[in-house]
C-alpha atoms as a PDB file:
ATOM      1  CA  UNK A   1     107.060  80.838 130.448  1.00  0.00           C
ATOM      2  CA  UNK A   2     107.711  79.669 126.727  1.00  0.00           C
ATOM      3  CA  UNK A   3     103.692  80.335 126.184  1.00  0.00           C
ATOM      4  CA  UNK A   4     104.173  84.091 127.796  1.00  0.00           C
ATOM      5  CA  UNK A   5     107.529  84.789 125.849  1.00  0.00           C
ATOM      6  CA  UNK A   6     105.555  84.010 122.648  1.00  0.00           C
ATOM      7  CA  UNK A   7     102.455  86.294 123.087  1.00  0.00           C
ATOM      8  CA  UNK A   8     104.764  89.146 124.119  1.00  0.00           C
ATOM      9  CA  UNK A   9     106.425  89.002 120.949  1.00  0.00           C
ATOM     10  CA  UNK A  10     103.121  88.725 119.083  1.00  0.00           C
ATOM     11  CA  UNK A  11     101.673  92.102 120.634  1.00  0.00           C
ATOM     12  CA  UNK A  12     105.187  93.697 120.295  1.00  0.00           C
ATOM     13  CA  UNK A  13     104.667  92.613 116.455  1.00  0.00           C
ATOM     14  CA  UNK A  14     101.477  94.350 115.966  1.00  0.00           C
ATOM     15  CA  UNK A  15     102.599  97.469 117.820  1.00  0.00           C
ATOM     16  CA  UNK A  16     105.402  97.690 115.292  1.00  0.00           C
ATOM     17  CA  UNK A  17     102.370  97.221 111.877  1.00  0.00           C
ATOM     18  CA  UNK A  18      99.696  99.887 113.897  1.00  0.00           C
ATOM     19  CA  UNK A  19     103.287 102.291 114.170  1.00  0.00           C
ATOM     20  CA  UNK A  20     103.833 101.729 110.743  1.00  0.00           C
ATOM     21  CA  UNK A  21     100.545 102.232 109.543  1.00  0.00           C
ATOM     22  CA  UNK A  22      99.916 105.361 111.550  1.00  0.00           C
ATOM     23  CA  UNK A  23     103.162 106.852 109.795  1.00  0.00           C
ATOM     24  CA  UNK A  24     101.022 105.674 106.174  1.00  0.00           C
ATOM     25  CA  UNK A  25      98.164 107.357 107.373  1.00  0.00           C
ATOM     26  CA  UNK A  26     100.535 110.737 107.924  1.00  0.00           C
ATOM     27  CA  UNK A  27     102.084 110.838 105.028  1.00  0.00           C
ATOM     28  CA  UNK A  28      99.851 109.190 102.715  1.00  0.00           C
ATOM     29  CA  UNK A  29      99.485 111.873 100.218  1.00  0.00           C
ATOM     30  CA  UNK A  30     102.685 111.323  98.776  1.00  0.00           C
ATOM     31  CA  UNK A  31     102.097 108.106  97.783  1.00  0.00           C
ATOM     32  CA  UNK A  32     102.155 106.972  94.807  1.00  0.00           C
ATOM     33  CA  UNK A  33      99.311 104.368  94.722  1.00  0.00           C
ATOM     34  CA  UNK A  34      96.833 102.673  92.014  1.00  0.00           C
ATOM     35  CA  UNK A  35      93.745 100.498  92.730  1.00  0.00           C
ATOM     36  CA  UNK A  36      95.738  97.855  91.406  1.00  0.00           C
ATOM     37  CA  UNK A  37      98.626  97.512  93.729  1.00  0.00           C
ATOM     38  CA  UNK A  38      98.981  94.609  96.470  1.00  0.00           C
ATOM     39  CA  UNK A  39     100.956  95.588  99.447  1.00  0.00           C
ATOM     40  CA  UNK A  40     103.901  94.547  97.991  1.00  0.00           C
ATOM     41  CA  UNK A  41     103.534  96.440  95.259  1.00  0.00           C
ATOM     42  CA  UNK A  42     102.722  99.584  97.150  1.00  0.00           C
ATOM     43  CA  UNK A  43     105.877  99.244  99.078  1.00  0.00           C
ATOM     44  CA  UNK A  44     108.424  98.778  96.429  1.00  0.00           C
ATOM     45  CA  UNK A  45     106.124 101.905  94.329  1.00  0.00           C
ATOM     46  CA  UNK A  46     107.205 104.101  97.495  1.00  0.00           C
ATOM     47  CA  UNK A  47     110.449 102.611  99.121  1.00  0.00           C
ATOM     48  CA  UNK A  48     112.427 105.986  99.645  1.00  0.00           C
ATOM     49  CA  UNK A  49     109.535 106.519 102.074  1.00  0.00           C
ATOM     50  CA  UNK A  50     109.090 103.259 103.270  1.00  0.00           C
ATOM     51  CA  UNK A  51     113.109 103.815 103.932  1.00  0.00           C
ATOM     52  CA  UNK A  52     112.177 106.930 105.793  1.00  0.00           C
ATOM     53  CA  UNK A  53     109.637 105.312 108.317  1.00  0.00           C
ATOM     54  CA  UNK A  54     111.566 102.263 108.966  1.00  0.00           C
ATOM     55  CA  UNK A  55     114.453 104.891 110.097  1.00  0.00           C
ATOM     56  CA  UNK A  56     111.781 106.792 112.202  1.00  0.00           C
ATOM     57  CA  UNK A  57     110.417 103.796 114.097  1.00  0.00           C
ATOM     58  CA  UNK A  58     113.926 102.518 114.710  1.00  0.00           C
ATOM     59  CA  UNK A  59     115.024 106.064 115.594  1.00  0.00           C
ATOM     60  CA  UNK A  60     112.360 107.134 118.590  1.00  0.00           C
ATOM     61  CA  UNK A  61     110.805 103.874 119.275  1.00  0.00           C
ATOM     62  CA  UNK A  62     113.942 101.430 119.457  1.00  0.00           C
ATOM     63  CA  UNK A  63     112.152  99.048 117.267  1.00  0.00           C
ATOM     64  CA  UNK A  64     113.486  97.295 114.191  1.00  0.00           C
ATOM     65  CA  UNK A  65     110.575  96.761 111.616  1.00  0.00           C
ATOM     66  CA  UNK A  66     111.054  94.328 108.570  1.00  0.00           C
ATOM     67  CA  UNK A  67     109.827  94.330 105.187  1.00  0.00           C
ATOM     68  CA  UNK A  68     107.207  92.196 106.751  1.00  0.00           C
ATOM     69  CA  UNK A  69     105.988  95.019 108.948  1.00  0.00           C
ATOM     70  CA  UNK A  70     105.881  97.127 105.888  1.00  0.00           C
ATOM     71  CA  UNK A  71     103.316  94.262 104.116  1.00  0.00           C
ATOM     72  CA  UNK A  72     100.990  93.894 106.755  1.00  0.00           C
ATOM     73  CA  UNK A  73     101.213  97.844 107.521  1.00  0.00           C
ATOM     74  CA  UNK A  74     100.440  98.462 103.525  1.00  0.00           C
ATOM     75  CA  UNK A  75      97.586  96.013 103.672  1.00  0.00           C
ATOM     76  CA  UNK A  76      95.771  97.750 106.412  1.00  0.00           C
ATOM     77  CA  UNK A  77      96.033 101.013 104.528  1.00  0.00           C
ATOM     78  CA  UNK A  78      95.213  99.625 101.486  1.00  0.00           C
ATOM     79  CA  UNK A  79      91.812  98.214 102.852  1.00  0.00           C
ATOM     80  CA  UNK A  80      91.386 101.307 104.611  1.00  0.00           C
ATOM     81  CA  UNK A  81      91.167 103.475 101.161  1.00  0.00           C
ATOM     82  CA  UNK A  82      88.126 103.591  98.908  1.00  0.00           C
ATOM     83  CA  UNK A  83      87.829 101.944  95.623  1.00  0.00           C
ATOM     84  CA  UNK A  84      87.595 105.124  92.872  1.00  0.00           C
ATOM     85  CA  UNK A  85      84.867 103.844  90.409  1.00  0.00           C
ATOM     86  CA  UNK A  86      86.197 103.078  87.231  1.00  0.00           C
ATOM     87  CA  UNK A  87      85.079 105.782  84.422  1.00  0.00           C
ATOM     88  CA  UNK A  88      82.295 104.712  81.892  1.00  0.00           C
ATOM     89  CA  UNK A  89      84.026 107.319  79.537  1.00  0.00           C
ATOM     90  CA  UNK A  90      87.577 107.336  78.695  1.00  0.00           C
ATOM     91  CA  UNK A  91      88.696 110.599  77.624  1.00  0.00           C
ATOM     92  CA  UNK A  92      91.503 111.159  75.566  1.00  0.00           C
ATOM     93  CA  UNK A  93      94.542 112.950  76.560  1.00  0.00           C
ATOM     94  CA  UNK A  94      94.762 116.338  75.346  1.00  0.00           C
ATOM     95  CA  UNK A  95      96.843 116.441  71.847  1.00  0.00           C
ATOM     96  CA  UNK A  96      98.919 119.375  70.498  1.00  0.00           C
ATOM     97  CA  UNK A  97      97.282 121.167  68.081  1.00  0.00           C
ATOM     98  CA  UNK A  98      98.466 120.526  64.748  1.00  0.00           C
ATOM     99  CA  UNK A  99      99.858 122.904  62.142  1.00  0.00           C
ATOM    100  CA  UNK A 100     102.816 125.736  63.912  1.00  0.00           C
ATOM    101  CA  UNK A 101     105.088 125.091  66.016  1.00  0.00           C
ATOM    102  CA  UNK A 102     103.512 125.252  69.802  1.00  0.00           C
ATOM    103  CA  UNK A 103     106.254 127.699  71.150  1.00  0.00           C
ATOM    104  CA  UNK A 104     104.929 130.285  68.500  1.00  0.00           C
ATOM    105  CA  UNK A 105     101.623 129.679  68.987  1.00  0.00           C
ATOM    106  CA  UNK A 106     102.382 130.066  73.014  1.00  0.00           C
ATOM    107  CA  UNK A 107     103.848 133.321  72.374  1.00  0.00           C
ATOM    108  CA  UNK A 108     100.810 134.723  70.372  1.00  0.00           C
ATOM    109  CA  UNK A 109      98.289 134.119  72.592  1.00  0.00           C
ATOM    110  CA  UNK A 110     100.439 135.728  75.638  1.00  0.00           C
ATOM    111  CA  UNK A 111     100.690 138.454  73.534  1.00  0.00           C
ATOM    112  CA  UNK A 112      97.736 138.958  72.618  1.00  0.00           C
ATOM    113  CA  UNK A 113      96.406 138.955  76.311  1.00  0.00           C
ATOM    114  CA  UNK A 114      98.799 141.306  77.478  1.00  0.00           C
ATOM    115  CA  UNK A 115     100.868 143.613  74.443  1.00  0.00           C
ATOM    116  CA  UNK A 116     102.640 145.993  76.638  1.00  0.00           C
ATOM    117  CA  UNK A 117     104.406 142.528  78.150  1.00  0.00           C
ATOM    118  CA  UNK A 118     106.906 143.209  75.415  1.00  0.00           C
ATOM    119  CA  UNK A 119     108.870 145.637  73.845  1.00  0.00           C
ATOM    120  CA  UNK A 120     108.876 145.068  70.004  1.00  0.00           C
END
C-alpha cells in the first residue's frame, strides 16, 4: 500500500512540472532569459510571473507547486530552447554624435522632413 501511496505522489509530482511548463511554454515571450541562466536563475530573473503561475495552478487545478516545481519546470524549457550562436563580430552600441546638443539636432532634422509641422 506504502509502495502504491509513493508512486501516486510521484506521477502527481510530474503532473504539477508538465502544468508548469505548459504555462512557460504560453507565456514564454515575456521572459526575460539569457543563454547563460540555470533554472534557478531563470526563475528568480522572472518571479512576478513565476508568482502568477503558481497562483494559476493552485487556482483551477487545486494543486500547490513549490519552488521545486518551478526548477524542474524551468529546466525542461530551458533544454527545450535553442542555443543562439554567439556573434563572430561584436558591434558597438550606437554612440551620440558628438558636437550639439542631440535635442537640437532632433529638432532639425524633423524639420527639415516636414516644415509646415511648425509655425515659426
Amino acid at each position: 500500500m506504502d509502495k502504491m501511496g509513493d508512486h501516486s505522489g510521484k506521477k502527481m509530482f510530474s503532473v504539477q512540472v508538465h502544468i508548469m511548463h505548459s504555462l512557460i511554454q504560453m507565456v514564454s515571450q515575456k521572459f526575460k532569459y539569457a543563454h547563460w541562466m540555470n533554472e534557478r536563475d531563470f526563475v528568480e530573473a522572472n518571479s512576478h510571473y513565476f508568482q502568477k503561475m503558481t497562483e494559476t495552478v493552485e487556482r483551477h487545478y487545486h494543486l500547490h507547486c513549490s519552488m521545486q516545481h518551478s526548477w524542474l519546470a524551468s529546466r525542461l524549457y530551458l533544454a527545450s530552447v535553442p542555443e543562439s550562436p554567439e556573434p563572430d563580430v561584436v558591434q558597438e552600441e550606437p554612440q551620440p554624435p558628438e558636437g550639439e546638443d542631440t535635442f537640437w539636432q532632433d529638432y532639425e532634422r524633423i524639420y527639415r522632413l516636414d516644415p509646415d509641422r511648425y509655425d515659426i
